[in-house]
C-alpha atoms as a PDB file:
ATOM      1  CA  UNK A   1      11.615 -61.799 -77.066  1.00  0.00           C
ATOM      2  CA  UNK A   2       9.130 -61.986 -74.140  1.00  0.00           C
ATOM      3  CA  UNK A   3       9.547 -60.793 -70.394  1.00  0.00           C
ATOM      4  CA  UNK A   4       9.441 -64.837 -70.238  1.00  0.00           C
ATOM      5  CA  UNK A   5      12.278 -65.627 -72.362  1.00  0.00           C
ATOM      6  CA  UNK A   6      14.221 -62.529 -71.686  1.00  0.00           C
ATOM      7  CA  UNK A   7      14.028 -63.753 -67.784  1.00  0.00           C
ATOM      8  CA  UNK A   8      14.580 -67.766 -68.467  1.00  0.00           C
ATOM      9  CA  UNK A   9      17.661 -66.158 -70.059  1.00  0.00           C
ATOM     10  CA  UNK A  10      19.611 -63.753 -67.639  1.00  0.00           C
ATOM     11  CA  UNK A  11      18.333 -65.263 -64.161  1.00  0.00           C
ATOM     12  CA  UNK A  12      20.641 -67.824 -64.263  1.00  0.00           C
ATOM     13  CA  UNK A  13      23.847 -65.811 -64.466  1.00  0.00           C
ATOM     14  CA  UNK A  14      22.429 -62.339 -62.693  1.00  0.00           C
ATOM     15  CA  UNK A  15      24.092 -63.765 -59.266  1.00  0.00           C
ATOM     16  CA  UNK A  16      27.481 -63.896 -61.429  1.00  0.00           C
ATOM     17  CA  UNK A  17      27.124 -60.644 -62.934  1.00  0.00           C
ATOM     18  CA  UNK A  18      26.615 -58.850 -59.082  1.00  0.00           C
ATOM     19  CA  UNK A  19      29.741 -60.794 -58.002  1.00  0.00           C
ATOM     20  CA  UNK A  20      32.192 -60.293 -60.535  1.00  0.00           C
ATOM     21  CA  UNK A  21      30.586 -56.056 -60.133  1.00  0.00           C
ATOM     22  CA  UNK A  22      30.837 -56.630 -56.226  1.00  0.00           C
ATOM     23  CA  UNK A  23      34.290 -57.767 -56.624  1.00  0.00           C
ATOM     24  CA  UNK A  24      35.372 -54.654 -59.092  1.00  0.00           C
ATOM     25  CA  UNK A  25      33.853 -52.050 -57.262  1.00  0.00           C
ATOM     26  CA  UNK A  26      33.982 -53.605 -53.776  1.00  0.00           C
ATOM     27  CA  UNK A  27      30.523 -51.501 -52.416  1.00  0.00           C
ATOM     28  CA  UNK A  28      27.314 -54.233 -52.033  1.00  0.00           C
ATOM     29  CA  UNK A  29      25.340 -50.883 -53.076  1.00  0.00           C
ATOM     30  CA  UNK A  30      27.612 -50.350 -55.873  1.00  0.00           C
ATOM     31  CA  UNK A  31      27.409 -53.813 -57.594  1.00  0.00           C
ATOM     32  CA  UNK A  32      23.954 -53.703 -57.166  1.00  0.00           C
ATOM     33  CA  UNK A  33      23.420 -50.873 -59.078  1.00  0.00           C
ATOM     34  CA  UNK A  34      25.615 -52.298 -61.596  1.00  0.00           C
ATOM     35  CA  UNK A  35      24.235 -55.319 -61.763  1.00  0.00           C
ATOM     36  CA  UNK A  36      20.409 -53.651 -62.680  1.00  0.00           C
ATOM     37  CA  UNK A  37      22.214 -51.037 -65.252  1.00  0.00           C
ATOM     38  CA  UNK A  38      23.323 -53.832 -67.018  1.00  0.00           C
ATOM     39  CA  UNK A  39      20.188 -56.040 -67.072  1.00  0.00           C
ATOM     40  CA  UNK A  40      18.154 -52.800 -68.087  1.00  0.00           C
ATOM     41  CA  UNK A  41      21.473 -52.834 -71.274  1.00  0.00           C
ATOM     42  CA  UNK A  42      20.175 -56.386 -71.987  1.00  0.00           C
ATOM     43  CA  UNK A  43      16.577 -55.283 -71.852  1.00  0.00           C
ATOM     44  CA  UNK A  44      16.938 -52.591 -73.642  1.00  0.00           C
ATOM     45  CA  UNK A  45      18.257 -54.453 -76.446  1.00  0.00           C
ATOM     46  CA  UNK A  46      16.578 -57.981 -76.140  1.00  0.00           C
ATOM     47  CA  UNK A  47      15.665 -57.625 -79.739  1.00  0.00           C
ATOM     48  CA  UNK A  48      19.734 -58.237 -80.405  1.00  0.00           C
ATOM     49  CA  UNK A  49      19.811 -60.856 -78.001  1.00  0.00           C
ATOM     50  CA  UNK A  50      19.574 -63.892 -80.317  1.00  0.00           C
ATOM     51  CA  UNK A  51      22.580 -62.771 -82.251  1.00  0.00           C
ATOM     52  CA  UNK A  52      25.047 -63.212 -79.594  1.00  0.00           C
ATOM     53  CA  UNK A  53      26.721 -66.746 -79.163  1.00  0.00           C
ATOM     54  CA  UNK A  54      26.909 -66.489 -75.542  1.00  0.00           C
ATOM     55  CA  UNK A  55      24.882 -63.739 -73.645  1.00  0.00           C
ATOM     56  CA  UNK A  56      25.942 -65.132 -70.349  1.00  0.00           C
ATOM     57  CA  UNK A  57      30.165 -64.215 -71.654  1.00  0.00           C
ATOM     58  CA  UNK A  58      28.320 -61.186 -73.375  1.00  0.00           C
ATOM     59  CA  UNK A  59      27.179 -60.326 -70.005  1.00  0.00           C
ATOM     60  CA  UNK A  60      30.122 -60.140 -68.148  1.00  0.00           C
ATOM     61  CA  UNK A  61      32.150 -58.390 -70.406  1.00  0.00           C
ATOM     62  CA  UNK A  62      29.424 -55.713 -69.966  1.00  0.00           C
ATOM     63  CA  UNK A  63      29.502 -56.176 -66.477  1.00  0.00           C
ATOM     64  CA  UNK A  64      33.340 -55.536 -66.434  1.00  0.00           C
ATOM     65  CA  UNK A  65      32.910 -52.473 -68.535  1.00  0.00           C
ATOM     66  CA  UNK A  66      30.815 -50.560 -66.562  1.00  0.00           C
ATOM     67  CA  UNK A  67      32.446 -51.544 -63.757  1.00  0.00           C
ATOM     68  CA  UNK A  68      35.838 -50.263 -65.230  1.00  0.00           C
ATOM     69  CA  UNK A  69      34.410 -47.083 -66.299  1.00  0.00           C
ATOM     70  CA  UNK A  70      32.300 -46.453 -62.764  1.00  0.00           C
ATOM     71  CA  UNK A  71      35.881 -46.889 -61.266  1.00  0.00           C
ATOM     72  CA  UNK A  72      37.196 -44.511 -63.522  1.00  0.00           C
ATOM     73  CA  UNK A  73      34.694 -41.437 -63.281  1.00  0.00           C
ATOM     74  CA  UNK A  74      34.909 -39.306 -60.334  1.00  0.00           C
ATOM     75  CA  UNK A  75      32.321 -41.243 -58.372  1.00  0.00           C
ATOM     76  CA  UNK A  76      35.032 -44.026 -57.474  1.00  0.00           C
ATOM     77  CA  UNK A  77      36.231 -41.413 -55.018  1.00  0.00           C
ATOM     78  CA  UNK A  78      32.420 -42.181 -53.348  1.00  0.00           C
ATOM     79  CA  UNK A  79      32.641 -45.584 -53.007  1.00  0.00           C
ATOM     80  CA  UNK A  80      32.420 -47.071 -50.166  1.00  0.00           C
ATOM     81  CA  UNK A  81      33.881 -50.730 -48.783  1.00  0.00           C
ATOM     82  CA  UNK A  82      31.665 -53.113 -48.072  1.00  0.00           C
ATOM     83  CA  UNK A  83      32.780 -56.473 -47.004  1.00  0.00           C
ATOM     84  CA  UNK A  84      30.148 -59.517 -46.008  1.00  0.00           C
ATOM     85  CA  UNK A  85      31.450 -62.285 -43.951  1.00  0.00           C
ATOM     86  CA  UNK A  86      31.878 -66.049 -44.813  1.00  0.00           C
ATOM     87  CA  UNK A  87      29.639 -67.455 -42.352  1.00  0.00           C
ATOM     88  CA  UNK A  88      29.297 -70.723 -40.951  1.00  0.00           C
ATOM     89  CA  UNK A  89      26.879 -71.435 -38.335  1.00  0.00           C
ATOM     90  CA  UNK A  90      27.617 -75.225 -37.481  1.00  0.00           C
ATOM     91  CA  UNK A  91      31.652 -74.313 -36.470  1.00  0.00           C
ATOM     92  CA  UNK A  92      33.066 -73.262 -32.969  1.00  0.00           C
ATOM     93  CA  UNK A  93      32.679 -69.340 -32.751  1.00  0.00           C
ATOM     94  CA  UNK A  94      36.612 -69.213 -32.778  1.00  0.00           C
ATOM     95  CA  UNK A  95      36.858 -71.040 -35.702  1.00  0.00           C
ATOM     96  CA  UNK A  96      34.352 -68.908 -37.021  1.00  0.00           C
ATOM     97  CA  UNK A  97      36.725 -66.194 -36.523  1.00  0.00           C
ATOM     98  CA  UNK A  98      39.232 -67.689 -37.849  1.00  0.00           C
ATOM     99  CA  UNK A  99      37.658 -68.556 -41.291  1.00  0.00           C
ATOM    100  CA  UNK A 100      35.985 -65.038 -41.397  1.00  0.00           C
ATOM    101  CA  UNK A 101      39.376 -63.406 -40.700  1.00  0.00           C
ATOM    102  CA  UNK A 102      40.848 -65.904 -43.212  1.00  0.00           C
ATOM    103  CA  UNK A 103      38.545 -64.558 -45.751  1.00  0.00           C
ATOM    104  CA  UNK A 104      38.626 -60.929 -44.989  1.00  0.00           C
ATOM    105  CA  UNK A 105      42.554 -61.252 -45.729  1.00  0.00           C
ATOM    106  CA  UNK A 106      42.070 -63.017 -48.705  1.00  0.00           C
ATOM    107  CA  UNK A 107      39.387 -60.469 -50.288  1.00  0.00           C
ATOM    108  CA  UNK A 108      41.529 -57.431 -49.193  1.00  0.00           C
ATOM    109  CA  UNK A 109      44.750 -59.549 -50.950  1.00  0.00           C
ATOM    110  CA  UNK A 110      42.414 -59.650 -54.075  1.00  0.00           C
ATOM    111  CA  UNK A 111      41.597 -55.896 -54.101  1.00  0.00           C
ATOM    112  CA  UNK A 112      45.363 -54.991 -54.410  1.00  0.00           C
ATOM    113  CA  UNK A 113      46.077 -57.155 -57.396  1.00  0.00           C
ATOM    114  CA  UNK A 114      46.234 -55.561 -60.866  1.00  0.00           C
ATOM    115  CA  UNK A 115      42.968 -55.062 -62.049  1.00  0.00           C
ATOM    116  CA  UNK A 116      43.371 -58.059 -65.372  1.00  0.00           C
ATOM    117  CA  UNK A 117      44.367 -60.520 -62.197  1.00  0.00           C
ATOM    118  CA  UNK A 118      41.608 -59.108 -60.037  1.00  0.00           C
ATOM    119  CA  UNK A 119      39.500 -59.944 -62.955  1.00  0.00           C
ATOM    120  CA  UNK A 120      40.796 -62.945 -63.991  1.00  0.00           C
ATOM    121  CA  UNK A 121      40.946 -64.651 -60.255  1.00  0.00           C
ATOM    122  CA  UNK A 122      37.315 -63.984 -60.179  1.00  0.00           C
ATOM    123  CA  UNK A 123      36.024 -65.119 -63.022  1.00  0.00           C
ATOM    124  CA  UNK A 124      37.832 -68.673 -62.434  1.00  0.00           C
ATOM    125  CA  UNK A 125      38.516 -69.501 -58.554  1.00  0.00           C
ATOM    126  CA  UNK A 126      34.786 -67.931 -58.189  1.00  0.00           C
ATOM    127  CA  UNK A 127      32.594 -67.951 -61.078  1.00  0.00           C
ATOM    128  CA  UNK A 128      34.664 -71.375 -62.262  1.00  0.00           C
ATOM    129  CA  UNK A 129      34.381 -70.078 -66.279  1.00  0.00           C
ATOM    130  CA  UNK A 130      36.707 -71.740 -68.485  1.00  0.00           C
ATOM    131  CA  UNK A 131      39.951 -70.129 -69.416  1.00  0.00           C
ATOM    132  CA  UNK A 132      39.037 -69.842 -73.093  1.00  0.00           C
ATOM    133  CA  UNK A 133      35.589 -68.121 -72.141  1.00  0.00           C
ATOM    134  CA  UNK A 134      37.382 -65.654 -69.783  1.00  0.00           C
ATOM    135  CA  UNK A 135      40.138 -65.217 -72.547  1.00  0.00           C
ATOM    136  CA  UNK A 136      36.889 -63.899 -74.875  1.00  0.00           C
ATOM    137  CA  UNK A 137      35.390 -61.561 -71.908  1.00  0.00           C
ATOM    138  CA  UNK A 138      38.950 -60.141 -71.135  1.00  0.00           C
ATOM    139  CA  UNK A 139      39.955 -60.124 -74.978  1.00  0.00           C
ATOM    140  CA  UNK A 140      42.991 -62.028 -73.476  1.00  0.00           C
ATOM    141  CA  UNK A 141      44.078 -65.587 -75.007  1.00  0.00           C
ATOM    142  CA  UNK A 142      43.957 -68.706 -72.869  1.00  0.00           C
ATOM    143  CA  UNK A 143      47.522 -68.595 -72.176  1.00  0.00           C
ATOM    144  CA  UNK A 144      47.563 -65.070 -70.989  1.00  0.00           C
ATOM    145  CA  UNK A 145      45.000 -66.198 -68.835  1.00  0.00           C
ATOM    146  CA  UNK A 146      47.083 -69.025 -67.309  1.00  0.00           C
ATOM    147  CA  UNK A 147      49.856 -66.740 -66.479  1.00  0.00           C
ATOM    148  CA  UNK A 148      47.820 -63.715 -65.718  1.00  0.00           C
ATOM    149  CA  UNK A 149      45.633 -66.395 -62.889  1.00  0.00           C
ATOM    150  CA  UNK A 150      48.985 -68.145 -62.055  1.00  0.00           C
ATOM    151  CA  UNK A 151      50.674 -64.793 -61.047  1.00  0.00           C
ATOM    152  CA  UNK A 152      47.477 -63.720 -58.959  1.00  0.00           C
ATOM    153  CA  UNK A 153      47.521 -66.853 -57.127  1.00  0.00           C
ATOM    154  CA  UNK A 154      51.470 -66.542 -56.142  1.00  0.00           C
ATOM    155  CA  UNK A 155      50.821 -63.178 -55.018  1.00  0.00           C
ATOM    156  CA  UNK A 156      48.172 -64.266 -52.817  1.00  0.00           C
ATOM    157  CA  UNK A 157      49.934 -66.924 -51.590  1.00  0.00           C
ATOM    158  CA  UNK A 158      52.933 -64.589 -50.874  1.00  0.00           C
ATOM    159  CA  UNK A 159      51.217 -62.220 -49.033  1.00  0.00           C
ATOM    160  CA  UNK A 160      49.079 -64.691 -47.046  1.00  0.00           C
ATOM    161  CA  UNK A 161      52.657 -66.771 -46.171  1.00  0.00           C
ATOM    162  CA  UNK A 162      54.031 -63.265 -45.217  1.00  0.00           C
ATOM    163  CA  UNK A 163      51.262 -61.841 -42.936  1.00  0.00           C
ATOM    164  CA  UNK A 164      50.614 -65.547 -41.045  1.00  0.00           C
ATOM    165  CA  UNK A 165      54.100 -66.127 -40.739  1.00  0.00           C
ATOM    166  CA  UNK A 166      54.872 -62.449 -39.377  1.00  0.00           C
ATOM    167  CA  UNK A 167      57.239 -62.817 -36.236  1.00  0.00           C
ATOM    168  CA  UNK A 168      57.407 -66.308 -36.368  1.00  0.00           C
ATOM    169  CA  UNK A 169      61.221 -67.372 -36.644  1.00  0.00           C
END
């Protein structure tokens, strides 16, 4: 496999690989590194590449192991949260706020979840894969899947209800 090929195959899915890392280990400098040690994996065995069905599901479920195992090893103690801002330059600057504080609630929600629902909310509400191709990179079947993404949306529903609703009678 050429430089060529090898890039025509993983630039399309890199950006998904740094935001399902991003959303496991939370630091931008984190996922980044991630992101690189796992394209240098792919490199490093291009020669294998062919053989997988789906490199881009390959890739993720690489992408989730090294995150799990970063988070694991006594570096997670280092890392450091990093959150970026949904911006929107065409709203009012309080609505602005609003949305940004809207997000920042919804991310932090996220990062208490268990880490299959972290996983799973991430890899459907943001990378949009297909139940049965996140069942594969989370060796979960579909259903599991459903429930697993149908619990992480109650709870973020729950706590969202619960902090906007705080002192309101």
């Amino acid at each position: 496999m050429t430089q060529t090929e090898f890039l025509n195959t993983v630039m399309p899915f890199k950006d998904k690989v740094f935001r399902l890392a991003k959303r496991l280990l939370v630091s931008r400098e984190e996922a980044e590194d991630a992101t690189q040690e796992v394209l240098l994996k792919l490199w490093s065995n291009k020669a294998k590449m062919q053989e997988y069905k789906n490199v881009e599901a390959f890739s993720m479920t690489m992408t989730k192991n090294f995150c799990l195992d970063k988070l694991k090893s006594k570096q997670a103690q280092n890392l450091k949260l990093v959150h970026s801002n949904y911006q929107d330059h065409k709203v009012s600057l309080q609505k602005q706020l609003e949305l940004n504080d809207s997000v920042d609630w919804v991310s932090k929600i996220i990062e208490e979840l268990p880490e299959q629902q972290k996983m799973v909310i991430q890899l459907r509400d943001v990378e949009q894969y297909e139940f049965d191709e996140i069942g594969k990179m989370l060796d979960m079947n579909s259903t599991a899947v459903r429930v697993a993404l149908s619990r992480a949306r109650k709870a973020i529903r729950e706590k969202l209800t619960k902090t906007h609703n705080y002192g309101v009678n």
